[in-house]
C-alpha atoms as a PDB file:
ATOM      1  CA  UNK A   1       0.000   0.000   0.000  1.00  0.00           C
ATOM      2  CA  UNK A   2       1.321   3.269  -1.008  1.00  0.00           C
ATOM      3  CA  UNK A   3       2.069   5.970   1.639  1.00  0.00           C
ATOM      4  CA  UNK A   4      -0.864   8.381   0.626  1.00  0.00           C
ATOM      5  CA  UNK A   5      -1.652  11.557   2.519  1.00  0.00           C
ATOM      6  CA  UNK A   6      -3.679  14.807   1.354  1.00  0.00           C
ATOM      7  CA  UNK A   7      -1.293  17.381   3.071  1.00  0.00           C
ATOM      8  CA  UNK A   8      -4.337  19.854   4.665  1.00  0.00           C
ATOM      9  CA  UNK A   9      -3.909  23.735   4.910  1.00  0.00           C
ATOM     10  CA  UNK A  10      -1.290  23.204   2.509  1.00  0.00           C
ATOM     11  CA  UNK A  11      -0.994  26.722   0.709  1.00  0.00           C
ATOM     12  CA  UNK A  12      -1.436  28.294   4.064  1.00  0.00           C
ATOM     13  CA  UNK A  13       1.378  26.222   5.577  1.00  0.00           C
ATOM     14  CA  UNK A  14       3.719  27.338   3.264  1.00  0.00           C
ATOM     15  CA  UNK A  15       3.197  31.064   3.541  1.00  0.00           C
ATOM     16  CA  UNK A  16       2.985  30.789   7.658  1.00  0.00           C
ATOM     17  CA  UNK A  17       6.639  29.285   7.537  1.00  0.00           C
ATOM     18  CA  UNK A  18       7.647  32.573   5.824  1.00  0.00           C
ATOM     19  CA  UNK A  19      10.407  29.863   4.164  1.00  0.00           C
ATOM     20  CA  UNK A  20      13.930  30.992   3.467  1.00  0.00           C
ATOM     21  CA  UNK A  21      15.408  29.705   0.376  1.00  0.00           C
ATOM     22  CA  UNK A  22      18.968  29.009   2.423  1.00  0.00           C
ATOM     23  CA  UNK A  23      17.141  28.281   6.147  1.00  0.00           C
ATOM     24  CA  UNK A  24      16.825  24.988   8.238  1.00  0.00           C
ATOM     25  CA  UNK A  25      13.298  23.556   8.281  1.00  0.00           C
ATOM     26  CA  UNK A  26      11.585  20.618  10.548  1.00  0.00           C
ATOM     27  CA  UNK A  27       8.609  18.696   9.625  1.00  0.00           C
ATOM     28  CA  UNK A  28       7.920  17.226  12.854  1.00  0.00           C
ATOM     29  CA  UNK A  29       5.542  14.666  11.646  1.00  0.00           C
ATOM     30  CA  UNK A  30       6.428  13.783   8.019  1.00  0.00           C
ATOM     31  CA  UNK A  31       3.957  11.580   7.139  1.00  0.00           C
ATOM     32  CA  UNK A  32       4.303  10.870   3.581  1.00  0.00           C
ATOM     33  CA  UNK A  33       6.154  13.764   2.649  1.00  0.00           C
ATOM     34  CA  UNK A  34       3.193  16.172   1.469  1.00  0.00           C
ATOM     35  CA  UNK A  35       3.910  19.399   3.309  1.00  0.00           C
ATOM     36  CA  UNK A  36       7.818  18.314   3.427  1.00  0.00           C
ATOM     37  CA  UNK A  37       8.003  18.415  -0.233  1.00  0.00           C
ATOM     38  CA  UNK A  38       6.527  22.052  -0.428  1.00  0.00           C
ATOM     39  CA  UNK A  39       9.114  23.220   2.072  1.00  0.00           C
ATOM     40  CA  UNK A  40      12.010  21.551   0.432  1.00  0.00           C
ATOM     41  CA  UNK A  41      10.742  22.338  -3.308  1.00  0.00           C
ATOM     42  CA  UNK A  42      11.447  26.340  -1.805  1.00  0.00           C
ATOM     43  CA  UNK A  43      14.609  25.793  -0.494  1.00  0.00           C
ATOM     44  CA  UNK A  44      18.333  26.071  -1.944  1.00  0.00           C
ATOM     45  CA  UNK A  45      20.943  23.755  -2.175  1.00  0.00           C
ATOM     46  CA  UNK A  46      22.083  25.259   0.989  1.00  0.00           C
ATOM     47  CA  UNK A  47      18.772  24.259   2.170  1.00  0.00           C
ATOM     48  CA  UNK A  48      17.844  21.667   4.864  1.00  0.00           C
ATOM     49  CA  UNK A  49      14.418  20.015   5.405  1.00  0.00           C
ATOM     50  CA  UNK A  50      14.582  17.847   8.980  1.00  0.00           C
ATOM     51  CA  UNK A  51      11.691  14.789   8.451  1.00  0.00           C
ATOM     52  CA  UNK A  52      10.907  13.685  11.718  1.00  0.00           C
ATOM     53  CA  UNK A  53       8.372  10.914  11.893  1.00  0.00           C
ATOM     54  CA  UNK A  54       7.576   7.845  14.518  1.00  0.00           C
ATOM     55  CA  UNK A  55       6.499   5.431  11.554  1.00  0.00           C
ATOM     56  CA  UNK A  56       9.305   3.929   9.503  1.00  0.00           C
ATOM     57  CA  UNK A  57       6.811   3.517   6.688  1.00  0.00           C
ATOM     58  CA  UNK A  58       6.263   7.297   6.824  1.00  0.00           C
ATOM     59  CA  UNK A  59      10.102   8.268   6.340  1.00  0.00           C
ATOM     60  CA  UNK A  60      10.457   5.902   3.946  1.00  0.00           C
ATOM     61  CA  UNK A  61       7.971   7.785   1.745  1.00  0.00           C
ATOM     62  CA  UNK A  62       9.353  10.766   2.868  1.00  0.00           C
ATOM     63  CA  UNK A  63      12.430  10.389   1.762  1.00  0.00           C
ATOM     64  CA  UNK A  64      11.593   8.746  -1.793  1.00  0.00           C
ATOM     65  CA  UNK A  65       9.969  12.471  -1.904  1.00  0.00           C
ATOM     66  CA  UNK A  66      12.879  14.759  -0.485  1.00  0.00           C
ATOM     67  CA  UNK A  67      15.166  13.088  -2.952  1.00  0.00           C
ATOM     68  CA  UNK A  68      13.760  14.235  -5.673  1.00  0.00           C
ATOM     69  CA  UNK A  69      14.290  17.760  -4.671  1.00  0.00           C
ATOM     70  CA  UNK A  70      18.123  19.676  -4.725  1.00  0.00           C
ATOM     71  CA  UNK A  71      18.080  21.067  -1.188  1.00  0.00           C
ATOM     72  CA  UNK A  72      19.612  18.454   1.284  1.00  0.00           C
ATOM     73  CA  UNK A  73      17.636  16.480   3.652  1.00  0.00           C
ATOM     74  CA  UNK A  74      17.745  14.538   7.379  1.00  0.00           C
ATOM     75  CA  UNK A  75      15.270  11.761   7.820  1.00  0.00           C
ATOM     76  CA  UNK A  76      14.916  10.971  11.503  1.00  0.00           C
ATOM     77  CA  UNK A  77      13.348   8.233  12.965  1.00  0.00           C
ATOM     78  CA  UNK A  78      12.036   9.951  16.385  1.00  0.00           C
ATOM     79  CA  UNK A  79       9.123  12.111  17.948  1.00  0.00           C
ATOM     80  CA  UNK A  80       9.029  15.624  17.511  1.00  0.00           C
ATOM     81  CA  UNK A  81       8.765  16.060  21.257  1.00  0.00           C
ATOM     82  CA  UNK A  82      12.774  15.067  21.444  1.00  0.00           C
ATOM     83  CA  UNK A  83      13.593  18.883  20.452  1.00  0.00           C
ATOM     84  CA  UNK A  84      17.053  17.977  21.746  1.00  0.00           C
ATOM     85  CA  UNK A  85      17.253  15.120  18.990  1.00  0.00           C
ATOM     86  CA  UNK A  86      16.022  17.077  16.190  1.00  0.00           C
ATOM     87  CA  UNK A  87      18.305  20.352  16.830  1.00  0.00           C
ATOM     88  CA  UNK A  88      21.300  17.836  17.108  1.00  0.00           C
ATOM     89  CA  UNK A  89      20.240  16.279  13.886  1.00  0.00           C
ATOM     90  CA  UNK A  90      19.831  20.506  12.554  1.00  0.00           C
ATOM     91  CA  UNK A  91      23.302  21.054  13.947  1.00  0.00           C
ATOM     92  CA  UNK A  92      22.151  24.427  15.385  1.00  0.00           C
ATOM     93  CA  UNK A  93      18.883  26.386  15.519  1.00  0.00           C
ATOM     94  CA  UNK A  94      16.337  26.694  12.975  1.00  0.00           C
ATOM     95  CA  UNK A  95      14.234  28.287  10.720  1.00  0.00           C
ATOM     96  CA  UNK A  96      10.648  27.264  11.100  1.00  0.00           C
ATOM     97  CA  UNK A  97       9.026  24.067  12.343  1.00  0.00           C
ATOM     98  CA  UNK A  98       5.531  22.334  11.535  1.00  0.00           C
ATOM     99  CA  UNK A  99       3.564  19.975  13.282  1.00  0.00           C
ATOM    100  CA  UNK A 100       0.817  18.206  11.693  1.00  0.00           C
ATOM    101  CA  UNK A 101      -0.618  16.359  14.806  1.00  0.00           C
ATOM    102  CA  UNK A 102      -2.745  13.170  14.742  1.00  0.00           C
ATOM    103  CA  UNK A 103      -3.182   9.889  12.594  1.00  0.00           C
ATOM    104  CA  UNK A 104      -2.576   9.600   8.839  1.00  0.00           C
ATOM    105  CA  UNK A 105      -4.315   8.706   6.048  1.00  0.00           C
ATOM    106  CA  UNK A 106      -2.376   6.372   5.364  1.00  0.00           C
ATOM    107  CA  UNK A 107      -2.420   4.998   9.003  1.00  0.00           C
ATOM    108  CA  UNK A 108      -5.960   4.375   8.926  1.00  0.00           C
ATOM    109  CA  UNK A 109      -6.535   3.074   5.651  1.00  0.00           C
ATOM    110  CA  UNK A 110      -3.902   0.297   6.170  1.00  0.00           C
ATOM    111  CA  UNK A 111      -5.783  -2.292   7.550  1.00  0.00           C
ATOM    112  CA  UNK A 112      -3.111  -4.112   9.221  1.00  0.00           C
ATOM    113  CA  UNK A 113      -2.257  -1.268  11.176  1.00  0.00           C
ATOM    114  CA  UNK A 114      -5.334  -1.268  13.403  1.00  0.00           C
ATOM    115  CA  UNK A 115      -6.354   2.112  13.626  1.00  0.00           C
ATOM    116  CA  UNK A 116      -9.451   2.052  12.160  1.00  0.00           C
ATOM    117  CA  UNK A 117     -13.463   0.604  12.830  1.00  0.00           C
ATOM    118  CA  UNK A 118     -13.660   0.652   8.787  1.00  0.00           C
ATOM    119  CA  UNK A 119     -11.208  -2.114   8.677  1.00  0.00           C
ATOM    120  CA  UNK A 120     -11.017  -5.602  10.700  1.00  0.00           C
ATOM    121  CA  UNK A 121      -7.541  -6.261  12.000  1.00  0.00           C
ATOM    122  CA  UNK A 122      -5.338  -6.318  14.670  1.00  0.00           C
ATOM    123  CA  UNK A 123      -5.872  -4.264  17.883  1.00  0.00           C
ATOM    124  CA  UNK A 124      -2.621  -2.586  17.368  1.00  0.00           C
ATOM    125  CA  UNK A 125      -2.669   1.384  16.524  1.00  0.00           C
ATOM    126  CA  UNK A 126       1.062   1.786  17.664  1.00  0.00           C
ATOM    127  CA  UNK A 127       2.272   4.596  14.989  1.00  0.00           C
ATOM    128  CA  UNK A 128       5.817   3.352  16.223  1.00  0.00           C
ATOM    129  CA  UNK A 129       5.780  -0.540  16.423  1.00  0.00           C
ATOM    130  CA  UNK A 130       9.061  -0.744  18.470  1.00  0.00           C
ATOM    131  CA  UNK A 131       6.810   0.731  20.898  1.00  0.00           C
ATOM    132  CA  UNK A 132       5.340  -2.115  23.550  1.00  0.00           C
ATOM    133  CA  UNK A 133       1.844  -0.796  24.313  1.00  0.00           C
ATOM    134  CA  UNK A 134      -0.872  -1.639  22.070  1.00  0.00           C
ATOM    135  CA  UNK A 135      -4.308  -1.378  21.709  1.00  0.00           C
ATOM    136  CA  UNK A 136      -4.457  -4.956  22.637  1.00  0.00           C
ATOM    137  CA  UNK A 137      -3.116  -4.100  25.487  1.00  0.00           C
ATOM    138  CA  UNK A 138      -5.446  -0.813  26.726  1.00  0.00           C
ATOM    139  CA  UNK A 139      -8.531  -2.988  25.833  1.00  0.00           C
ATOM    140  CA  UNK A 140      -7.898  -6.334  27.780  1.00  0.00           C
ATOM    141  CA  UNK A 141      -5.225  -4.890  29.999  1.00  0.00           C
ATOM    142  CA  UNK A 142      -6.592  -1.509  31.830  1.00  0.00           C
ATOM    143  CA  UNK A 143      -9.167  -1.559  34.775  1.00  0.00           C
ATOM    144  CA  UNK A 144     -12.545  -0.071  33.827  1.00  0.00           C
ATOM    145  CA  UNK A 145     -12.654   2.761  35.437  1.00  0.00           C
ATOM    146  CA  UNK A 146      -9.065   4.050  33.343  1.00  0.00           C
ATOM    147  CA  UNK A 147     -10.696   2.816  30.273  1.00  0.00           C
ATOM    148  CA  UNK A 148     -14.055   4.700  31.195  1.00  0.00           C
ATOM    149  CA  UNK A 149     -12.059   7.827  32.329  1.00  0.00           C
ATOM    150  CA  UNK A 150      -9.601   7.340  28.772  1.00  0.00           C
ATOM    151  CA  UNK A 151     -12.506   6.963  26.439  1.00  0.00           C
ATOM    152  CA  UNK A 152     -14.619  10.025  28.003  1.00  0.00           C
ATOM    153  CA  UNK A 153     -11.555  12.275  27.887  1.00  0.00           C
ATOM    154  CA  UNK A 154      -9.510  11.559  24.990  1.00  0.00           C
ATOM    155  CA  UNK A 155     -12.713  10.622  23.144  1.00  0.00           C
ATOM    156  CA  UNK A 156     -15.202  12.909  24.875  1.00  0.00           C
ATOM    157  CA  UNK A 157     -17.329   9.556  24.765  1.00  0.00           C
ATOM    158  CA  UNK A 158     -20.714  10.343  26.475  1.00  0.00           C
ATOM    159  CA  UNK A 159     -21.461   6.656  27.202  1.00  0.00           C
ATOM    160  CA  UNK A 160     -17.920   6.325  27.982  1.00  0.00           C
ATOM    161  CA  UNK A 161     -18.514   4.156  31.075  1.00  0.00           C
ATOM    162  CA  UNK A 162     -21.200   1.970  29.444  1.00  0.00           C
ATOM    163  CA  UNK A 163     -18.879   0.979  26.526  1.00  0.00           C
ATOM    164  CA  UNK A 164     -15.757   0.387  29.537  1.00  0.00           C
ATOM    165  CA  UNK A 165     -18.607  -1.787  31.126  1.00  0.00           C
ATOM    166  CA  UNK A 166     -19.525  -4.029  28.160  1.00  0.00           C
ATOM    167  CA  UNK A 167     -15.735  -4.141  27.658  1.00  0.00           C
ATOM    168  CA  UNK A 168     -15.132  -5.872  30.400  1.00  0.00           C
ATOM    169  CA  UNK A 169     -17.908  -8.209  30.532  1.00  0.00           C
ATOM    170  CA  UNK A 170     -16.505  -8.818  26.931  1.00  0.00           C
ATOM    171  CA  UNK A 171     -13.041  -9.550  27.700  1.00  0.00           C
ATOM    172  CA  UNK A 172     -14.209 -11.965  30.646  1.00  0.00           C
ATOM    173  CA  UNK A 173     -15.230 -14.391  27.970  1.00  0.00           C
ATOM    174  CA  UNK A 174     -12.374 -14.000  25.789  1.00  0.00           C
ATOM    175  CA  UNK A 175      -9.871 -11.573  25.170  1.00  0.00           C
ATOM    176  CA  UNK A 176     -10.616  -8.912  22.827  1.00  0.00           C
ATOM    177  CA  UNK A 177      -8.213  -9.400  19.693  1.00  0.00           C
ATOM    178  CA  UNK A 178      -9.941  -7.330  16.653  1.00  0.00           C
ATOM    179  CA  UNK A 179     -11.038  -4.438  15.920  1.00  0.00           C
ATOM    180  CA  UNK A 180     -13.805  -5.683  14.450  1.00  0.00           C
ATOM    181  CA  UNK A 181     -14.934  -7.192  17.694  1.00  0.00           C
ATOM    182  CA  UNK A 182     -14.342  -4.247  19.070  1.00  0.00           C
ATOM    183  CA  UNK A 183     -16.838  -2.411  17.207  1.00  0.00           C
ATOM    184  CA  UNK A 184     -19.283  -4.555  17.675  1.00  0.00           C
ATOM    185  CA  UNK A 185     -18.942  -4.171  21.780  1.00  0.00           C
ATOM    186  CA  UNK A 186     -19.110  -0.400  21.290  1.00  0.00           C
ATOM    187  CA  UNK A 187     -22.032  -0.537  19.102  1.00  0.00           C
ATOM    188  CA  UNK A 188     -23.880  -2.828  21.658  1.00  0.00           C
ATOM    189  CA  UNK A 189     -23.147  -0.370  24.720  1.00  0.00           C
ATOM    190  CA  UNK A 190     -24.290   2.808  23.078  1.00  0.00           C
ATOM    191  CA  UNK A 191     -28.352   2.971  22.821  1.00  0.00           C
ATOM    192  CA  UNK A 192     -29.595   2.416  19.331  1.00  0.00           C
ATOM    193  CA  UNK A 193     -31.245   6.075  19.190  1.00  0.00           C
ATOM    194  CA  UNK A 194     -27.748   7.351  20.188  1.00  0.00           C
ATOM    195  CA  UNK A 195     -26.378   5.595  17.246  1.00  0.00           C
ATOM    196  CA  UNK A 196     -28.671   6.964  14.614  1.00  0.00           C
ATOM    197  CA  UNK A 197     -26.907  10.381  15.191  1.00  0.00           C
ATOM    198  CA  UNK A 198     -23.579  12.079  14.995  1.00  0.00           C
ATOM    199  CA  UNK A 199     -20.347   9.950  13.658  1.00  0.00           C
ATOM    200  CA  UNK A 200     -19.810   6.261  13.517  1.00  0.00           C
ATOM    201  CA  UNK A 201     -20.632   5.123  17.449  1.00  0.00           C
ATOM    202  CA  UNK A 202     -16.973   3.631  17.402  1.00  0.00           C
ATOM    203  CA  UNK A 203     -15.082   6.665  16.184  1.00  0.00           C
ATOM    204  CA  UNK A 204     -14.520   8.322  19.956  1.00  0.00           C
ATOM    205  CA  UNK A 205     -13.772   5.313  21.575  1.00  0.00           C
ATOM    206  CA  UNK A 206     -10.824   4.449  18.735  1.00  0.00           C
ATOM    207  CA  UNK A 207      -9.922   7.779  19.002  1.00  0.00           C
ATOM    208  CA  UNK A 208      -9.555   7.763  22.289  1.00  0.00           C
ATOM    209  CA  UNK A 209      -7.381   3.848  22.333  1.00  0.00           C
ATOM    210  CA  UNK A 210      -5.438   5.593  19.880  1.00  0.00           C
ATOM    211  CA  UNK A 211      -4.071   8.762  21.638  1.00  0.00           C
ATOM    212  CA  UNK A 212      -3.713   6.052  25.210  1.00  0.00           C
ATOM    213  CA  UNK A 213      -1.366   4.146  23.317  1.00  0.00           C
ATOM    214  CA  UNK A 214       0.692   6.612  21.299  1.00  0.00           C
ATOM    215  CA  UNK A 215       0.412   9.216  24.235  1.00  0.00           C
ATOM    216  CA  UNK A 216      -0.106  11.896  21.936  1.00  0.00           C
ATOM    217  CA  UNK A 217      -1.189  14.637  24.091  1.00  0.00           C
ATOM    218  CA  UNK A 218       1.932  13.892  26.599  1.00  0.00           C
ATOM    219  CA  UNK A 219       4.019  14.151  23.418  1.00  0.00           C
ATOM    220  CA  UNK A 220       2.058  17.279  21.739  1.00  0.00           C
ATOM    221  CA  UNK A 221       2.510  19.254  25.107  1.00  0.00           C
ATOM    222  CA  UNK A 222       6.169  18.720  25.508  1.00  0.00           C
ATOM    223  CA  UNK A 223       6.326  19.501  21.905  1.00  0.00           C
ATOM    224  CA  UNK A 224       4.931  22.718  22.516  1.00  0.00           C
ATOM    225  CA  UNK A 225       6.888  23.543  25.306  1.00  0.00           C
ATOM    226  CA  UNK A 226      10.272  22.359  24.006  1.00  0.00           C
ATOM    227  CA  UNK A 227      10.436  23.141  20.263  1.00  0.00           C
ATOM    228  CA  UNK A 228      10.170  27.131  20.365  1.00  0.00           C
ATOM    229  CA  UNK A 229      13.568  26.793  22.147  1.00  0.00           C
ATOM    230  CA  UNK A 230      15.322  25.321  19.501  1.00  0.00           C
ATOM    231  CA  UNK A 231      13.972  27.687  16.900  1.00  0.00           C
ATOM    232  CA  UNK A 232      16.154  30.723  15.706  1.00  0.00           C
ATOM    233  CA  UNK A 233      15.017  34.067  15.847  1.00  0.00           C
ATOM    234  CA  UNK A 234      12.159  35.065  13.269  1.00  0.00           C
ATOM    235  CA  UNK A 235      11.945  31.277  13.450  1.00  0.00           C
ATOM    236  CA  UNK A 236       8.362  29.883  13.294  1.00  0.00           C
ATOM    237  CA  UNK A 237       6.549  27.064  15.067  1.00  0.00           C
ATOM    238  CA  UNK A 238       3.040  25.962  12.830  1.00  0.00           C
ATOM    239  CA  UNK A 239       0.639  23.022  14.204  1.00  0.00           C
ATOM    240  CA  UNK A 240      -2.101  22.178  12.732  1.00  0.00           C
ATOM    241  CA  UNK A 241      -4.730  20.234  15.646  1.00  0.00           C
ATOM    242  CA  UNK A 242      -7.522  18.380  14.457  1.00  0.00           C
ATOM    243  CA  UNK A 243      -9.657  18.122  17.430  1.00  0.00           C
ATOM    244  CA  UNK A 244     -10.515  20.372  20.573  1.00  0.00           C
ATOM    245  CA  UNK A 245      -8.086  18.658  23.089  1.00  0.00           C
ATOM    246  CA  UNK A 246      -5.243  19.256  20.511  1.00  0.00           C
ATOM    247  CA  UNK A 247      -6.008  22.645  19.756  1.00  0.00           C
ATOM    248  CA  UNK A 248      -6.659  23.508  23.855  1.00  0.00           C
ATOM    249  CA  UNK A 249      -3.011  21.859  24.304  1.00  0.00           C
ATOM    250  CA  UNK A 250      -1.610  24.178  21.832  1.00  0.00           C
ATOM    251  CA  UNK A 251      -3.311  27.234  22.252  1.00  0.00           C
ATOM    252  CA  UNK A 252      -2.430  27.247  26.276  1.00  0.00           C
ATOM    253  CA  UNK A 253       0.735  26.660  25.685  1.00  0.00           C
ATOM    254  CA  UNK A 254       1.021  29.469  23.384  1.00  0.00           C
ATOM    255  CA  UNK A 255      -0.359  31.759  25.863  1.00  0.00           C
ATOM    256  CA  UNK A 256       2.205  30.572  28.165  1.00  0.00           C
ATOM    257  CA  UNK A 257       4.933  31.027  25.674  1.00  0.00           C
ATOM    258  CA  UNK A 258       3.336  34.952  25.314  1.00  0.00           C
ATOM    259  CA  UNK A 259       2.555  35.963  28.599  1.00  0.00           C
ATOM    260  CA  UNK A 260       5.022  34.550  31.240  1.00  0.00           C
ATOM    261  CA  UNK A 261       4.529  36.821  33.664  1.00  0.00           C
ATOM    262  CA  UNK A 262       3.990  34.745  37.163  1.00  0.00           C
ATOM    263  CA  UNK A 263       3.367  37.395  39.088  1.00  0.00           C
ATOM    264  CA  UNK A 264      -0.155  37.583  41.381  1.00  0.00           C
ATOM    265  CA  UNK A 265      -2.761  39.412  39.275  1.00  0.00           C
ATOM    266  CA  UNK A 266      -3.153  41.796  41.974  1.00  0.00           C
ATOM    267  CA  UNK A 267       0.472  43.075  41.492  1.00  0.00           C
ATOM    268  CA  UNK A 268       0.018  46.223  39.018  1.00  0.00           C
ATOM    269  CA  UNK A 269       3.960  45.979  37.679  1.00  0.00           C
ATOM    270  CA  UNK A 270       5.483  42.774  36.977  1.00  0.00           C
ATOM    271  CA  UNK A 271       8.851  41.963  39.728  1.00  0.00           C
ATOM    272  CA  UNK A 272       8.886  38.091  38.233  1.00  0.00           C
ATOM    273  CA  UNK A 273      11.080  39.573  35.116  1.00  0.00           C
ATOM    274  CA  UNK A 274       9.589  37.315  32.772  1.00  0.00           C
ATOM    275  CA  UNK A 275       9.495  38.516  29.132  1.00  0.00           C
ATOM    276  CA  UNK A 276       8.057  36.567  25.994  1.00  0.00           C
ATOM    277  CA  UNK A 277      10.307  35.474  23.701  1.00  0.00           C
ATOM    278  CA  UNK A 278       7.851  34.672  21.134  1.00  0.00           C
ATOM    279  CA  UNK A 279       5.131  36.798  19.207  1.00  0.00           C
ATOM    280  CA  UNK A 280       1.533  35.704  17.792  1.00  0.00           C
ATOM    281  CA  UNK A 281       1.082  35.303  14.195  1.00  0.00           C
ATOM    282  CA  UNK A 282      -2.093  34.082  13.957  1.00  0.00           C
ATOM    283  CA  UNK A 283      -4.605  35.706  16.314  1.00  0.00           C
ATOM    284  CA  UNK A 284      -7.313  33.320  15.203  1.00  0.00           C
ATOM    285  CA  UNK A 285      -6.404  29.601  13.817  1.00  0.00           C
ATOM    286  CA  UNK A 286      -6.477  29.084  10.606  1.00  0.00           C
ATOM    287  CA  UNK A 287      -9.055  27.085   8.896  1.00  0.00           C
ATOM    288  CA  UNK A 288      -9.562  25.177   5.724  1.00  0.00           C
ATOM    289  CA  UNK A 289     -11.350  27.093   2.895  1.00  0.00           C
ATOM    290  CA  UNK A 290     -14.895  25.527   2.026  1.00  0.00           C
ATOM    291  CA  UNK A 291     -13.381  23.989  -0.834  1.00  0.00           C
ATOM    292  CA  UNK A 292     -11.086  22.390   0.688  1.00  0.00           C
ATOM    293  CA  UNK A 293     -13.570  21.022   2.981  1.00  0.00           C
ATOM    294  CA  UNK A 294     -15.345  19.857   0.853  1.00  0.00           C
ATOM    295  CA  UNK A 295     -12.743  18.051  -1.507  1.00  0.00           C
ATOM    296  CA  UNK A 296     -11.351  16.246   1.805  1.00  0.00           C
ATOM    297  CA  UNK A 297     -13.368  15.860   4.757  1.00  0.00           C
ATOM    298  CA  UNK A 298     -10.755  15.064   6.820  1.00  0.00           C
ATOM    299  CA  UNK A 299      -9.493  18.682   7.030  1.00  0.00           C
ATOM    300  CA  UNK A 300     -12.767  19.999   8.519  1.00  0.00           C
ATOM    301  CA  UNK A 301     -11.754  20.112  11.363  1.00  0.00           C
ATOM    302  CA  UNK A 302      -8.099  21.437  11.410  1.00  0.00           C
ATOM    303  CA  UNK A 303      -6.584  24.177  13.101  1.00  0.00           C
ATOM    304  CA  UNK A 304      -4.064  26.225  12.108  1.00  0.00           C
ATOM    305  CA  UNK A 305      -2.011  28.247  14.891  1.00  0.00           C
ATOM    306  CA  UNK A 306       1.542  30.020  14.480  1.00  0.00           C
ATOM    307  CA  UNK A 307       4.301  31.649  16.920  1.00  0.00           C
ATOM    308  CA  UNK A 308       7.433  33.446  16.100  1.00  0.00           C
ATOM    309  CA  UNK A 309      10.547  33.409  17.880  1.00  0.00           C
ATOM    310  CA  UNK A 310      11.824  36.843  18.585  1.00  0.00           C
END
């Protein structure tokens, strides 16, 4: 299966980056290659384009991309949360950074990779499989209440401790090994006049398994907090969120980043000394344009927010 992704926001990606023909750029999670290629077809020779990825399969098409463009490239098998990895792999600071958080197309359209209720495999969903923890694991492994408390907050599930119920009366009988049986316990737990509404009944739940075993918010925050540190100045940091506890992650960390101050509201100077060392560039996320909304639904939902380093 090829490595397939429709790179979303892609236009306004590339003119958020404010690219430098000669400058150091990090796409923190490469994917196929889709908004890496538009950085790298901008730059130089003197150019460098950073792929950062967790998937092997996704750096692998990533890099059958980046060679086909004259700038050089780094393909690095890590998380973009290991700012200390990627500025070692830059060599020094850099130019502009984008994060492009969440599951891939081509993650959950592989059927062997487990991510998806559209697809019976596996219970796997590991975007890195050297990692241990899979979604084999979080379904017959974790008490109820963790998997009730998991699906209702990562999922925002609101029959989040029915479906942790029927999950473990499920696994009693026999371990839970597919996704497709999965489903099927999900879809019994939620009340048939709940189902006839909204998104597919198991599309929070999976959701929520996913980010448990990849610990994406952990990573995303850390992310957030790290990478503006290892940018240069006029450096830019881009995410793109797809869903609200993504986009609250990023957006309080940003107001961190721009108002430091710790000092008690009721002090009328600041004494802490604490200065931002970052500016807004987006005072509202950007969204997809209805067109592009409507030619792939997947982007509906993304979020587009930007910081400079000063």
């Amino acid at each position: 299966m090829e490595f397939e992704h429709i790179p979303v926001l892609y236009d306004e990606v590339m003119e958020a980056l404010d690219i430098k023909a000669d400058g150091i750029y990090v796409d923190g999670t490469a994917g196929g290659g889709g908004h890496a290629s538009g950085i790298a077809s901008r730059l130089s020779e003197k150019g460098l384009i950073i792929a950062v990825d967790r998937d092997i399969e996704a750096l692998k098409a990533a890099e059958k991309r980046l060679s086909e463009y004259k700038c050089r490239y780094i393909i690095l098998h890590s998380n973009y949360s290991d700012a200390e990895a990627i500025e070692r792999a830059a060599g020094e600071k850099v130019d502009g950074i984008l994060l492009d958080i969440g599951v891939s197309s081509y993650q959950l359209d592989n059927p062997k990779r487990g991510f998806s209720y559209m697809h019976d495999a596996l219970l796997d969903m590991r975007m890195d499989d050297g990692d241990s923890l899979t979604a084999y694991d979080v379904v017959n492994g974790y008490e109820r209440a963790d998997l009730a408390r998991i699906i209702r907050e990562y999922g925002e599930e609101n029959w989040a401790a029915r479906i942790a119920e029927f999950i473990e009366k499920a696994r009693k009988e026999k371990p839970i090994e597919t996704t497709a049986e999965l489903t099927e316990i999900i879809k019994a737990a939620i009340p048939a006049k709940a189902r006839r509404t909204g998104p597919h009944p198991a599309k929070r739940t999976f959701q929520a398994i996913r980010i448990e075993v990849n610990d994406e918010l952990g990573h995303l925050k850390e992310g957030v907090s790290k990478l503006p540190d290892i940018l240069s100045s006029g450096g830019r940091l881009a995410i793109i969120t797809f869903h609200s506890l993504e986009d609250r992650i990023v957006k309080t960390e940003f107001e961190r980043r721009l108002n430091p101050c710790t000092c008690p509201v009721e002090i009328p100077i600041c004494i802490c000394g604490k200065v931002a060392d970052v500016k807004r560039i987006t005072k509202k996320p950007i969204i997809p344009s209805s067109e592009e909304r409507e030619s792939n639904p997947r982007a509906r939902s993304a979020k587009l927010r930007v910081i400079e380093k000063k």
